[in-house]
C-alpha atoms as a PDB file:
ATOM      1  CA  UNK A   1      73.956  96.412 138.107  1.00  0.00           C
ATOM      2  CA  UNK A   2      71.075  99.285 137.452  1.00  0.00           C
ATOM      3  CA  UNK A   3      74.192 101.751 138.836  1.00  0.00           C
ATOM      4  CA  UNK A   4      76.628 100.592 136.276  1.00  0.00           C
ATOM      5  CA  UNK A   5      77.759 103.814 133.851  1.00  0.00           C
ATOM      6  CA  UNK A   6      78.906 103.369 130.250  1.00  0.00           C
ATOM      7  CA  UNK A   7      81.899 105.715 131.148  1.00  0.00           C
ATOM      8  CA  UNK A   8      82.656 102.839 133.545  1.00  0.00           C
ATOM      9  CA  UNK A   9      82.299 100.348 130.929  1.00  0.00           C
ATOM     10  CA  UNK A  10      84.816 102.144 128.390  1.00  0.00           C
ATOM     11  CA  UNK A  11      87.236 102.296 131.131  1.00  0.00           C
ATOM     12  CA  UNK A  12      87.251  98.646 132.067  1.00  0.00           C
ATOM     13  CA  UNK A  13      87.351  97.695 128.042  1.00  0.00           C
ATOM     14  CA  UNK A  14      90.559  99.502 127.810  1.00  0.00           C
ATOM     15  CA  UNK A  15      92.121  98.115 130.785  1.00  0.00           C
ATOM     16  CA  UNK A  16      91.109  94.798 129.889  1.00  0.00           C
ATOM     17  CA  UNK A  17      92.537  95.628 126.266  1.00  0.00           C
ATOM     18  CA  UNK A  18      95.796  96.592 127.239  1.00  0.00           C
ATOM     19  CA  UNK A  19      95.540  94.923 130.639  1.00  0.00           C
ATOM     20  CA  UNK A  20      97.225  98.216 132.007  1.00  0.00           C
ATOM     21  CA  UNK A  21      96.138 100.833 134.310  1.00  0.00           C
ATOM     22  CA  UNK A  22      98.488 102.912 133.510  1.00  0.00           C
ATOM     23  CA  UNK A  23      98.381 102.432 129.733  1.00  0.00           C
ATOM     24  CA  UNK A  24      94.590 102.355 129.708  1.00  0.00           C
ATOM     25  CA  UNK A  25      94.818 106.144 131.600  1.00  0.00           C
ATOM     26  CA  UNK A  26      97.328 107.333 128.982  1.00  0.00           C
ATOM     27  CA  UNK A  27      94.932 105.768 126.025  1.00  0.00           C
ATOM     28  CA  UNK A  28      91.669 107.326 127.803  1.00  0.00           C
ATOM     29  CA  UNK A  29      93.795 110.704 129.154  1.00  0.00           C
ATOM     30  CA  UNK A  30      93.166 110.159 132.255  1.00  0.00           C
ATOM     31  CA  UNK A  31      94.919 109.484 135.656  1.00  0.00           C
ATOM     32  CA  UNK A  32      96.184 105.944 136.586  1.00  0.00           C
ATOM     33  CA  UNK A  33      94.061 106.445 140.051  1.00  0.00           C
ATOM     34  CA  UNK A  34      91.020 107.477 138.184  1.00  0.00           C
ATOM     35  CA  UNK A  35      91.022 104.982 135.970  1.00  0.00           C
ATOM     36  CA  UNK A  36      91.585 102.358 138.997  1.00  0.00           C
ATOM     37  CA  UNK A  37      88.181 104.324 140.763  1.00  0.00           C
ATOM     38  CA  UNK A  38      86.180 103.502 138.037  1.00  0.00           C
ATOM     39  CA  UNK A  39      87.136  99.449 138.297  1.00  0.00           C
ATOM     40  CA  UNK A  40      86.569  99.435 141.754  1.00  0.00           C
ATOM     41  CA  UNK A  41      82.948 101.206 141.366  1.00  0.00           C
ATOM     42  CA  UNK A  42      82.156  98.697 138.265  1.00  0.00           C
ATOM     43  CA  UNK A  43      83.518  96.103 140.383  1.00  0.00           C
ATOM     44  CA  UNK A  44      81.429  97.035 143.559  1.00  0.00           C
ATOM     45  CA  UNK A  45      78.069  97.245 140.973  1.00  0.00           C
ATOM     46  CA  UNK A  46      78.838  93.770 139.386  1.00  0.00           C
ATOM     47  CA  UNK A  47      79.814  92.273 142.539  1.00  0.00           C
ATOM     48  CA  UNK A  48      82.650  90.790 141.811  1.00  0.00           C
ATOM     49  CA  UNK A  49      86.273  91.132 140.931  1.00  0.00           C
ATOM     50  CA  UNK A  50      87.081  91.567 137.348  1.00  0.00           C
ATOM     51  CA  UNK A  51      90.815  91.580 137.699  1.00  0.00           C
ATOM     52  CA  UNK A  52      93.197  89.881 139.148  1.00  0.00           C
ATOM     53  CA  UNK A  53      96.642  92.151 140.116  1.00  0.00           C
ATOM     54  CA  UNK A  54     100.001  90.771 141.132  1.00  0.00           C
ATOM     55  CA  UNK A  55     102.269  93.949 141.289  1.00  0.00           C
ATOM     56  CA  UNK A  56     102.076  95.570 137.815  1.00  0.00           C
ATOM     57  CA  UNK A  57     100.601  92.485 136.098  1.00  0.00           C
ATOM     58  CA  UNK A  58      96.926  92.200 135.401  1.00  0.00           C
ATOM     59  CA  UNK A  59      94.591  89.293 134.041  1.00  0.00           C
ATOM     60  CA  UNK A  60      90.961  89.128 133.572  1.00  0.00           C
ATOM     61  CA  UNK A  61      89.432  87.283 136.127  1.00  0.00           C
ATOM     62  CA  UNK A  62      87.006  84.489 134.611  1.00  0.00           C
ATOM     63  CA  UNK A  63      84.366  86.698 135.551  1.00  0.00           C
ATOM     64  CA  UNK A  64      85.996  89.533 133.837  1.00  0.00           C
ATOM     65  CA  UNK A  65      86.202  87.678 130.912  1.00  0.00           C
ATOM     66  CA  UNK A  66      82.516  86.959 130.485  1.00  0.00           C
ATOM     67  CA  UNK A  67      81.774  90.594 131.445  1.00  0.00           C
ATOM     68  CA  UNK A  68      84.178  92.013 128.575  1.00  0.00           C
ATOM     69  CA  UNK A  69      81.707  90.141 126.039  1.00  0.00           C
ATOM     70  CA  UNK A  70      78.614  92.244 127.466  1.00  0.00           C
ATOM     71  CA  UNK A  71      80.419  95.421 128.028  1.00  0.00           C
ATOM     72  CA  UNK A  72      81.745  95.401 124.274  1.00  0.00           C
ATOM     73  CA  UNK A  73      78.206  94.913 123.165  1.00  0.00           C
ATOM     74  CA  UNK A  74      76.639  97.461 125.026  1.00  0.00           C
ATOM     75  CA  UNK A  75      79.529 100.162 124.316  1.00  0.00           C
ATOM     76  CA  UNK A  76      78.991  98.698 120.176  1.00  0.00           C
ATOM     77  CA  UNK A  77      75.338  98.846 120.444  1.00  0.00           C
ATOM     78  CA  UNK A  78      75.571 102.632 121.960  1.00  0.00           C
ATOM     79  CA  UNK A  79      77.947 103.648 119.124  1.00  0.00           C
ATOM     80  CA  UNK A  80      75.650 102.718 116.871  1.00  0.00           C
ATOM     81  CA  UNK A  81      72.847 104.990 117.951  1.00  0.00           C
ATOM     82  CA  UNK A  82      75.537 107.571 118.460  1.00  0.00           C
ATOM     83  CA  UNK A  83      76.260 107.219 114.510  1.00  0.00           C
ATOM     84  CA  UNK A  84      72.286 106.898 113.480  1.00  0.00           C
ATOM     85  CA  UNK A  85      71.459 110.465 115.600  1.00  0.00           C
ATOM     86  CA  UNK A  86      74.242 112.074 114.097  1.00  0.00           C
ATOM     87  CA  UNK A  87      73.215 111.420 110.288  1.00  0.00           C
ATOM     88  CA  UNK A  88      69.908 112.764 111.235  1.00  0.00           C
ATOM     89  CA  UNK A  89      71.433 116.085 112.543  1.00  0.00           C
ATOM     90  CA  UNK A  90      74.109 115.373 109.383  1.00  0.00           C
ATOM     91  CA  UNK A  91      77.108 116.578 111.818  1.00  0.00           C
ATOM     92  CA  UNK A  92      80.675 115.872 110.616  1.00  0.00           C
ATOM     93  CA  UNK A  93      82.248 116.609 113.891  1.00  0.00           C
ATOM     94  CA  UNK A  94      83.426 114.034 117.195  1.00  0.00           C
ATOM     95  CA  UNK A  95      86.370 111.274 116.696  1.00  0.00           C
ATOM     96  CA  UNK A  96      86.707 109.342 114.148  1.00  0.00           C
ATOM     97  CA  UNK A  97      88.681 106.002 114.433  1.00  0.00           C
ATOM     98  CA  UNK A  98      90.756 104.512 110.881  1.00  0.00           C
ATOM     99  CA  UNK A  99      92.570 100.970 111.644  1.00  0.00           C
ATOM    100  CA  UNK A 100      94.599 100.207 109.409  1.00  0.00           C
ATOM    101  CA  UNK A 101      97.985  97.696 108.511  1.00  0.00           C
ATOM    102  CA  UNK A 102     101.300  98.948 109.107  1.00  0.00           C
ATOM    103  CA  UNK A 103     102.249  99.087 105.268  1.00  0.00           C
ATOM    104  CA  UNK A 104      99.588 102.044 104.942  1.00  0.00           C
ATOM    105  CA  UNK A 105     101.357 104.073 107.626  1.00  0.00           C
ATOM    106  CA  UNK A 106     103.900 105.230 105.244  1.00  0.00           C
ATOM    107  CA  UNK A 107     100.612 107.240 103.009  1.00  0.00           C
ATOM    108  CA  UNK A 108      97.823 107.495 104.962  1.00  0.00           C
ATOM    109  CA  UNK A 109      98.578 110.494 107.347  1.00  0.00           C
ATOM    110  CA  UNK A 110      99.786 113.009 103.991  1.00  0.00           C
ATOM    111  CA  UNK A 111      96.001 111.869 103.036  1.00  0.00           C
ATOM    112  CA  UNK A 112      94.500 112.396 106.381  1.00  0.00           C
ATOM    113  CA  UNK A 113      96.479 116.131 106.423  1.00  0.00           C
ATOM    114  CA  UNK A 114      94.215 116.958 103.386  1.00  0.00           C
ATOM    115  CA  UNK A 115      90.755 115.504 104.671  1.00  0.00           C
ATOM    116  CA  UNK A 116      91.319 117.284 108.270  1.00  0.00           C
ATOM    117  CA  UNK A 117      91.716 121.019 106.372  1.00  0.00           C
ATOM    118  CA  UNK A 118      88.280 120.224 104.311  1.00  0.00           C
ATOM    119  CA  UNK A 119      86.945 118.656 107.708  1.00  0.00           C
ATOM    120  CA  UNK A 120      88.751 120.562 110.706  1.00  0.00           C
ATOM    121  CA  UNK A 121      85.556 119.228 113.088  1.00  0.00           C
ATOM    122  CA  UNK A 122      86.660 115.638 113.181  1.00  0.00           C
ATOM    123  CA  UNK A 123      89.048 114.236 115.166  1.00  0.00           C
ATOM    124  CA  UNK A 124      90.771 111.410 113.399  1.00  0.00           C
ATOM    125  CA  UNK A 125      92.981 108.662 115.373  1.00  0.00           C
ATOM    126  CA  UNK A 126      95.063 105.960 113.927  1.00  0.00           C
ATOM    127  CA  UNK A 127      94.726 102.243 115.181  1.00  0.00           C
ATOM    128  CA  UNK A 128      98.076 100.722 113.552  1.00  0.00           C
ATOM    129  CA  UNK A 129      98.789  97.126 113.782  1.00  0.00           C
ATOM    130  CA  UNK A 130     100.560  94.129 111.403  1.00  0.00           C
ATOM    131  CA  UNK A 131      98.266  91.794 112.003  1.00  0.00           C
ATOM    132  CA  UNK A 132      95.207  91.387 109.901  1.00  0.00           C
ATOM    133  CA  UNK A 133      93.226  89.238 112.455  1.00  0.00           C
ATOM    134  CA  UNK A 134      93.577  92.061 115.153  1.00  0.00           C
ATOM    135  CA  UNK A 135      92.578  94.425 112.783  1.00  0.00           C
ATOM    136  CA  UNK A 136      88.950  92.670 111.758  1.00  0.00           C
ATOM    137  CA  UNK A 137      88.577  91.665 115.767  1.00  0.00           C
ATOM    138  CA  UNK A 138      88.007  95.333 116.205  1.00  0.00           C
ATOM    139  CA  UNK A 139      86.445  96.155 113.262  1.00  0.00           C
ATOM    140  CA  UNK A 140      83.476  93.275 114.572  1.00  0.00           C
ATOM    141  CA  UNK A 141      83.989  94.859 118.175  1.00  0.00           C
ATOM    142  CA  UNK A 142      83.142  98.533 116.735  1.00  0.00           C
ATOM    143  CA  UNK A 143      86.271  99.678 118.265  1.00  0.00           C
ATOM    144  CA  UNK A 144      87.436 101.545 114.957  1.00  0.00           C
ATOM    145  CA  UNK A 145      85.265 102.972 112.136  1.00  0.00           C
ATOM    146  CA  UNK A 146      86.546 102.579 109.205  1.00  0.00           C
ATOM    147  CA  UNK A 147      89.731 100.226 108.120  1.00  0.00           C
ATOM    148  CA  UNK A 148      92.424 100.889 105.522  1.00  0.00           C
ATOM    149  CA  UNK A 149      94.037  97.233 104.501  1.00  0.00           C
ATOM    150  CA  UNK A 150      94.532  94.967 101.079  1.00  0.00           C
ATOM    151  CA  UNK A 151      91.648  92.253 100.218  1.00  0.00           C
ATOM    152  CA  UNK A 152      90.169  91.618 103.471  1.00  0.00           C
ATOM    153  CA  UNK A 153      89.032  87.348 103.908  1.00  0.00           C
ATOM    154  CA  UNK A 154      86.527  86.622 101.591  1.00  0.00           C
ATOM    155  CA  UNK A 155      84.550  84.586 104.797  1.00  0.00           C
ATOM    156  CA  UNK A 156      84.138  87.852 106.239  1.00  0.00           C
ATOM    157  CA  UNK A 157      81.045  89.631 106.109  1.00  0.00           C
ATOM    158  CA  UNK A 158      82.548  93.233 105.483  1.00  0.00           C
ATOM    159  CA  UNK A 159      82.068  95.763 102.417  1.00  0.00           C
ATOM    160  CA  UNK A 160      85.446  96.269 101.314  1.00  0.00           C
ATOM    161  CA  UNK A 161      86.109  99.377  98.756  1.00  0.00           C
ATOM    162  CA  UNK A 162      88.940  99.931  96.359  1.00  0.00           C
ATOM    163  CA  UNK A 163      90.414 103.057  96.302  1.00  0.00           C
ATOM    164  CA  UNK A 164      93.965 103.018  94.829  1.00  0.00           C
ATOM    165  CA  UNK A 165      96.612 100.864  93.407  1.00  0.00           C
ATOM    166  CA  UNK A 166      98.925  99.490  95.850  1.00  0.00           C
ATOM    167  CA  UNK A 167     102.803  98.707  93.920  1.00  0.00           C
ATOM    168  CA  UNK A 168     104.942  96.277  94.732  1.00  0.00           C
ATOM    169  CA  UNK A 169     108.553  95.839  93.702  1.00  0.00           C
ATOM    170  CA  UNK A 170     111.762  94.758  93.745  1.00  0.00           C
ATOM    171  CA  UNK A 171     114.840  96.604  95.851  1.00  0.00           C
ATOM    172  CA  UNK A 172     118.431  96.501  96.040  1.00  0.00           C
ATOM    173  CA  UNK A 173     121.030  99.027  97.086  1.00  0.00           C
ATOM    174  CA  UNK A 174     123.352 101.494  94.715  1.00  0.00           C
ATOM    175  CA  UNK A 175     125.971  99.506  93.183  1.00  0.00           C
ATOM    176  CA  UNK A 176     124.189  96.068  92.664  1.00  0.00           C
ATOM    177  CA  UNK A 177     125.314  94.006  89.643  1.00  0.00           C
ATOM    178  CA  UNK A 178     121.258  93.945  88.895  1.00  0.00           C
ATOM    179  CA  UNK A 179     121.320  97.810  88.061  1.00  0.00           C
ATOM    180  CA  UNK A 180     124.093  97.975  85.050  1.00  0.00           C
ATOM    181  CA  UNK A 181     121.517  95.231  83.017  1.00  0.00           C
ATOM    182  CA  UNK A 182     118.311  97.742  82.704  1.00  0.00           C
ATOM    183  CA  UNK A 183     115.666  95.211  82.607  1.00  0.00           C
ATOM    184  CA  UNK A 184     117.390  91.692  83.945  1.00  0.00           C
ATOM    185  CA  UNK A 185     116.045  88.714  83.199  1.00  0.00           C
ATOM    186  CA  UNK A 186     113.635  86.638  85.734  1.00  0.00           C
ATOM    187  CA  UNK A 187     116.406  84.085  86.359  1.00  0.00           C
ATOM    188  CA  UNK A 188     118.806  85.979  87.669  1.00  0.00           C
ATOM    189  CA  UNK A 189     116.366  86.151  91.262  1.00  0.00           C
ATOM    190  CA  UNK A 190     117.237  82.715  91.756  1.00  0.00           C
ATOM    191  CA  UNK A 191     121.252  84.169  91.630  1.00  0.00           C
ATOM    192  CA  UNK A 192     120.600  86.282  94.476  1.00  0.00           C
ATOM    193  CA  UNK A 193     119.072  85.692  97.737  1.00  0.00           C
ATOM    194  CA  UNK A 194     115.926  86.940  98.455  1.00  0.00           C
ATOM    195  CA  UNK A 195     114.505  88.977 101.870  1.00  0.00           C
ATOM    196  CA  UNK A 196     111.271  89.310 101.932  1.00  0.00           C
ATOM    197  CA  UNK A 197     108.109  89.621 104.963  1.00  0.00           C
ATOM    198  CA  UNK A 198     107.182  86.797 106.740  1.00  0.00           C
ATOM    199  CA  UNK A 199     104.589  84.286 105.476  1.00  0.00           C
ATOM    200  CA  UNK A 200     100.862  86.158 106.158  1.00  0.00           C
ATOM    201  CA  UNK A 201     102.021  89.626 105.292  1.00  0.00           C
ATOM    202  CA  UNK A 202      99.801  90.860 101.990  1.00  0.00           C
ATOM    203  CA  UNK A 203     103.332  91.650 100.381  1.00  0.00           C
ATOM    204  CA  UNK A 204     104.172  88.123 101.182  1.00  0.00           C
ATOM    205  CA  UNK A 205     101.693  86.755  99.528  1.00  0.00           C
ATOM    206  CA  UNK A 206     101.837  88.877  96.472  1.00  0.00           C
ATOM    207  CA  UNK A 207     105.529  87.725  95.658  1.00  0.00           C
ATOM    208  CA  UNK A 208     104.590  83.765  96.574  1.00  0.00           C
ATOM    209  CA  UNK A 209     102.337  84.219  93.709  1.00  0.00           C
ATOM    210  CA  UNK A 210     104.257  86.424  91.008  1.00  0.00           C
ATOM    211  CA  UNK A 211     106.752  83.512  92.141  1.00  0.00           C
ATOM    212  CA  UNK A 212     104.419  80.652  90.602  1.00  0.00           C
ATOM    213  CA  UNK A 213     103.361  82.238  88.088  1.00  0.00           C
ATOM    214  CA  UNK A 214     106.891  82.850  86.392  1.00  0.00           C
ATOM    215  CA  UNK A 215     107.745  79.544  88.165  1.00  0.00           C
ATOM    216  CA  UNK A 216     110.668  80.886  90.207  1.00  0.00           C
ATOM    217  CA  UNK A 217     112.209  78.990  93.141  1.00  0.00           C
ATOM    218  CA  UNK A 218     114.568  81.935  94.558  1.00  0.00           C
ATOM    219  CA  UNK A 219     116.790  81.003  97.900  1.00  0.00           C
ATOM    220  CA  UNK A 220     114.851  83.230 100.772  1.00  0.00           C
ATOM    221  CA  UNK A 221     117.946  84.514 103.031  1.00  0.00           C
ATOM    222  CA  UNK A 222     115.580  86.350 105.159  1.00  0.00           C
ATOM    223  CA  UNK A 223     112.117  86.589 106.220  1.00  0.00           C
ATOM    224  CA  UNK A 224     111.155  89.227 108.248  1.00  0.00           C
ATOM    225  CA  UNK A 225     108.024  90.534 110.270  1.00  0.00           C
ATOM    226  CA  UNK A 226     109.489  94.662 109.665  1.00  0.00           C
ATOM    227  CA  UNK A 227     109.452  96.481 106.718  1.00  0.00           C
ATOM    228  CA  UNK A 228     112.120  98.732 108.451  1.00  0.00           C
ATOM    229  CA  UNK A 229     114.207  95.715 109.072  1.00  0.00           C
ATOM    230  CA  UNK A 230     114.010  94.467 106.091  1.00  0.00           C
ATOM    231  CA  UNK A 231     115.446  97.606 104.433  1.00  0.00           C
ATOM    232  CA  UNK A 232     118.348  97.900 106.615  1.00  0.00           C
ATOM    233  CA  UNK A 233     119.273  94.648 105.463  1.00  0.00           C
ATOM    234  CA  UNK A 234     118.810  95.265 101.845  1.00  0.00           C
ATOM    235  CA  UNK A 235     120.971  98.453 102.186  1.00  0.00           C
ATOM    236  CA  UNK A 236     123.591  96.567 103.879  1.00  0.00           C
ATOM    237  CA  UNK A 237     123.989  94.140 101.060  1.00  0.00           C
ATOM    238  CA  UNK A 238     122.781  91.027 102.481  1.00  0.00           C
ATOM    239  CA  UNK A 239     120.333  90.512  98.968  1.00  0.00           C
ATOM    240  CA  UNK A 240     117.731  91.698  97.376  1.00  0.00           C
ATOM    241  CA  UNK A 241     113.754  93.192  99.262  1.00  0.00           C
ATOM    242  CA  UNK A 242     110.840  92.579  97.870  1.00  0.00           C
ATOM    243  CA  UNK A 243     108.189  95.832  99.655  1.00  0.00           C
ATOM    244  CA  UNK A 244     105.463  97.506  99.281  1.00  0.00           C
ATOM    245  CA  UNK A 245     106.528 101.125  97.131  1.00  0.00           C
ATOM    246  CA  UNK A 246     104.957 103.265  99.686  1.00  0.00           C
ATOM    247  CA  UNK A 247     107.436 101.310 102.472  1.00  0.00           C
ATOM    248  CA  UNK A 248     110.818 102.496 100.455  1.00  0.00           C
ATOM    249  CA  UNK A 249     109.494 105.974  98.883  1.00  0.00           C
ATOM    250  CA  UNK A 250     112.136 107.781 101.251  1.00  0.00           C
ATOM    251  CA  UNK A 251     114.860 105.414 100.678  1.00  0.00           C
ATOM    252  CA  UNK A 252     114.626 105.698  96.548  1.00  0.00           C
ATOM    253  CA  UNK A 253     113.968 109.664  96.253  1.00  0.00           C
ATOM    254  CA  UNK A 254     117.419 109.396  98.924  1.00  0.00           C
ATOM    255  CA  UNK A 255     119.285 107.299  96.570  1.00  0.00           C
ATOM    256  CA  UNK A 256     119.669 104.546  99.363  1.00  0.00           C
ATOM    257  CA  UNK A 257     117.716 101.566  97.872  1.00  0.00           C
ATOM    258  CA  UNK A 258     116.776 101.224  93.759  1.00  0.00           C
ATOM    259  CA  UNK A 259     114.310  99.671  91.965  1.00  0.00           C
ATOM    260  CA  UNK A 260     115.056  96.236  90.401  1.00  0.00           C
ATOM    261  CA  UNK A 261     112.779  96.363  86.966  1.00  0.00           C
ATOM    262  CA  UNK A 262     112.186  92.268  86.750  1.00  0.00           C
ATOM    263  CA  UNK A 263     109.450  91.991  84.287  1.00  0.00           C
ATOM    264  CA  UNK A 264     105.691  92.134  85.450  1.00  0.00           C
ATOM    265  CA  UNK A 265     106.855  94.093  87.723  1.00  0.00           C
ATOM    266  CA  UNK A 266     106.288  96.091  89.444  1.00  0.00           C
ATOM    267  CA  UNK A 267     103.081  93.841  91.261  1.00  0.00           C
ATOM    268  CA  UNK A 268      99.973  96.151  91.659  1.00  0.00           C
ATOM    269  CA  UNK A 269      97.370  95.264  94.284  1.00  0.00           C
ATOM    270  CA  UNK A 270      95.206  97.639  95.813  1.00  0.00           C
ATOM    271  CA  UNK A 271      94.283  99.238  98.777  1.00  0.00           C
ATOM    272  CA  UNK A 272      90.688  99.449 100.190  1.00  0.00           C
ATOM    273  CA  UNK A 273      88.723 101.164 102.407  1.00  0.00           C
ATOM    274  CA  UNK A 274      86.729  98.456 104.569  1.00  0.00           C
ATOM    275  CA  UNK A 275      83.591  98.422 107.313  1.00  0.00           C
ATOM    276  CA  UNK A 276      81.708  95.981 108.195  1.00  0.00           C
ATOM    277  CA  UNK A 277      78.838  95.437 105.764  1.00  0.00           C
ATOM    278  CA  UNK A 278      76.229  95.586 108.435  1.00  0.00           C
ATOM    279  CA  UNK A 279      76.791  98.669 110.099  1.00  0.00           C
ATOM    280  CA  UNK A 280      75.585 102.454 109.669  1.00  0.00           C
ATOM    281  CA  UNK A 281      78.713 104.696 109.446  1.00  0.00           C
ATOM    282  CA  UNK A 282      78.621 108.334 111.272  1.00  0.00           C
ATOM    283  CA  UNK A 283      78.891 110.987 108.935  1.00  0.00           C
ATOM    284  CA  UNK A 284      82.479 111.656 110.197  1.00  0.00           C
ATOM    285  CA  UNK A 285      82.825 108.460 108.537  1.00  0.00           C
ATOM    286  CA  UNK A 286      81.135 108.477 105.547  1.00  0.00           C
ATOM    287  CA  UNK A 287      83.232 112.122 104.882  1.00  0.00           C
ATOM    288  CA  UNK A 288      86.702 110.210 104.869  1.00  0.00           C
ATOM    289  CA  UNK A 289      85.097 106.795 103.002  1.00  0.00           C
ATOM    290  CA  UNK A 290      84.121 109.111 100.329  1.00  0.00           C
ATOM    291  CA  UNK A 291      86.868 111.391 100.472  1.00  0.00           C
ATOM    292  CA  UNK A 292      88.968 108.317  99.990  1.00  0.00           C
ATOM    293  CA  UNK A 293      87.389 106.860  97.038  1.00  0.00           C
ATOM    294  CA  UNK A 294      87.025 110.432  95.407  1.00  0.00           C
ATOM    295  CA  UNK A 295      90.422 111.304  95.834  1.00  0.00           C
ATOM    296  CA  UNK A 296      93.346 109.029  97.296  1.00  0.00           C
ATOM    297  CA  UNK A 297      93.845 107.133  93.241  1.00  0.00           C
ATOM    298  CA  UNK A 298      95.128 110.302  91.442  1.00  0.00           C
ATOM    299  CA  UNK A 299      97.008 111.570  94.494  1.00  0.00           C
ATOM    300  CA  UNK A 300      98.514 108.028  95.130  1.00  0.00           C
ATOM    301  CA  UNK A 301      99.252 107.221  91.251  1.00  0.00           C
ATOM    302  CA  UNK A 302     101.248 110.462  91.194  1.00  0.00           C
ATOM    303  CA  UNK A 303     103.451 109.719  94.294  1.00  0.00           C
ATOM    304  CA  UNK A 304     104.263 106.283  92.181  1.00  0.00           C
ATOM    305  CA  UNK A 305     104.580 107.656  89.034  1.00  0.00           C
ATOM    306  CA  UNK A 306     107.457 110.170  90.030  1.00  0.00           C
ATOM    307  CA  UNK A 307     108.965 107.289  91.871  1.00  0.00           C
ATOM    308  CA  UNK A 308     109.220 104.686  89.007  1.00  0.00           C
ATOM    309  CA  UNK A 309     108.794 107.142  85.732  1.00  0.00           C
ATOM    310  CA  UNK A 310     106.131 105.056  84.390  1.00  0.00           C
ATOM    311  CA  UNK A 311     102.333 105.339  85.360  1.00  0.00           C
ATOM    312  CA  UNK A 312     100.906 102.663  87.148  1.00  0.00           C
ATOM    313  CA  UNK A 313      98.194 100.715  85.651  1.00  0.00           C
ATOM    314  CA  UNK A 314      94.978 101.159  88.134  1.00  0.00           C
ATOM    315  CA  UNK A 315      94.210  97.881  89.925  1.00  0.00           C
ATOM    316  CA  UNK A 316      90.782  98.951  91.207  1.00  0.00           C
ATOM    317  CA  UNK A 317      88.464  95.603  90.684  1.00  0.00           C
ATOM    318  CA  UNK A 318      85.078  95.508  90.948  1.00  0.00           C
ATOM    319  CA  UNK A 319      83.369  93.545  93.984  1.00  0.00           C
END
């Protein structure tokens, strides 16, 4: 396998990751037969098949499956020395990859806007996904630099970094009973049924525990896996959200949802920037991890503050 090229190693990863040609060409910008050359070469090298294909449906081969292992590795391992050469020439240009939760797609880019004018050499791309586990899986694989999510497991070895306050609160559209009381008492959420994400969502588990804390049992009408969803429903009356404050910015400077001012509310967590803790970041991503820490708070706590005319109280804990 002395022939075998690491462009023909990034090619089968992404096939194998999307197990698509044709979506691994449009990922890599490439075309679907070039990416399907390169296969066939790594599979001639190797000598064996690595996929199996039935019409448009692919599946690693068992084969395959051990190769992906060694073929991550070796495309981690060269990133790696990629990162260390560039800090000793200290450039800040080539692409720079941020994962992050879907919840942080509603903030992130008006940030990444700003770090792209200081840094127009770096080419950022967004990995977006709801699911935490996916998230760390390529974090470990070195498929992304640099992660934007809530407290990351505790198990996991990563250096996690807080950088602003994330709000939570309380929704409900124009015309709710909740609005004429000004500050309603904590009982009256058990009076009105509840949506709210589905159980593993950070939100989630931010209301289960303002919920036992004020020792609240409120009906849950809905839960759903879509912040977008979600709203819809709590515009169309069917009960009260409970969402991140980034997720329904648009909605409350439209007049289309309003804030519910329960007290303790609203819930602050906070966002952080996350790697893992043994790895050496590029200076592309060192720029943005400082960038973040040096600037997203006071940007962030403004954006809140005009939304709920009071200042939020910065949730930034110490690790």
């Amino acid at each position: 396998m002395r022939s075998v090229t690491f462009r023909q190693l990034r090619v089968f990863t992404e096939v194998a990751r999307h197990l698509s040609f044709a979506r691994a060409a449009e990922a890599l910008h490439l075309t679907p037969p070039a990416v399907t050359m390169q296969v066939k070469e790594l599979e001639g090298h190797v000598g064996l098949p690595l996929f199996e294909r039935q019409g448009r449906q692919v599946q690693l081969t068992m084969a395959g499956e051990y190769f992906l292992v060694y073929a991550r590795r070796l495309l981690s391992t060269l990133k790696d020395a990629e990162n260390v050469m560039a800090r000793f020439r200290k450039v800040e240009t080539g692409v720079l990859t941020i994962g992050l939760l879907s919840t942080a797609g509603y903030f992130l880019p008006a940030l990444l806007a700003r770090f792209q004018a200081e840094h127009p050499g770096i080419d950022v791309r967004l990995d977006v996904t709801r699911d935490l586990s996916k998230l760390l899986d390529r974090l470990h694989g070195n498929e992304i630099d640099l992660a934007v999510m809530g407290r990351p497991p505790r198990e996991v070895a990563m250096r996690a970094e807080p950088f602003a306050a994330h709000p939570m609160v309380f929704v409900c559209p124009p015309g709710h009973p909740l609005l004429g009381v000004g500050h309603p008492p904590l009982d009256a959420l058990v009076r009105h049924p509840l949506i709210v994400r589905e159980p593993g969502a950070e939100v989630r588990a931010a209301l289960d525990a303002y919920l036992r804390e004020h020792r609240l049992d409120p009906r849950v009408a809905m839960a759903i896996p879509s912040n977008e969803t979600l709203k819809a429903s709590v515009m169309a009356g069917m009960g009260i959200g409970f969402l991140s404050l980034h997720a329904v910015a648009s909605e409350l400077r439209a007049g289309l949802l309003h804030v519910v001012e329960f007290e303790d509310t609203p819930v602050v967590r906070t966002w952080n920037i996350v790697h893992e803790a043994s790895k050496v970041l590029s200076p592309a991503a060192e720029a943005f991890r400082y960038f973040l820490l040096d600037e997203a708070e006071a940007l962030l706590a403004a954006q809140a503050e005009a939304l709920l005319g009071q200042p939020i109280k910065a949730a930034i804990e110490s690790r």
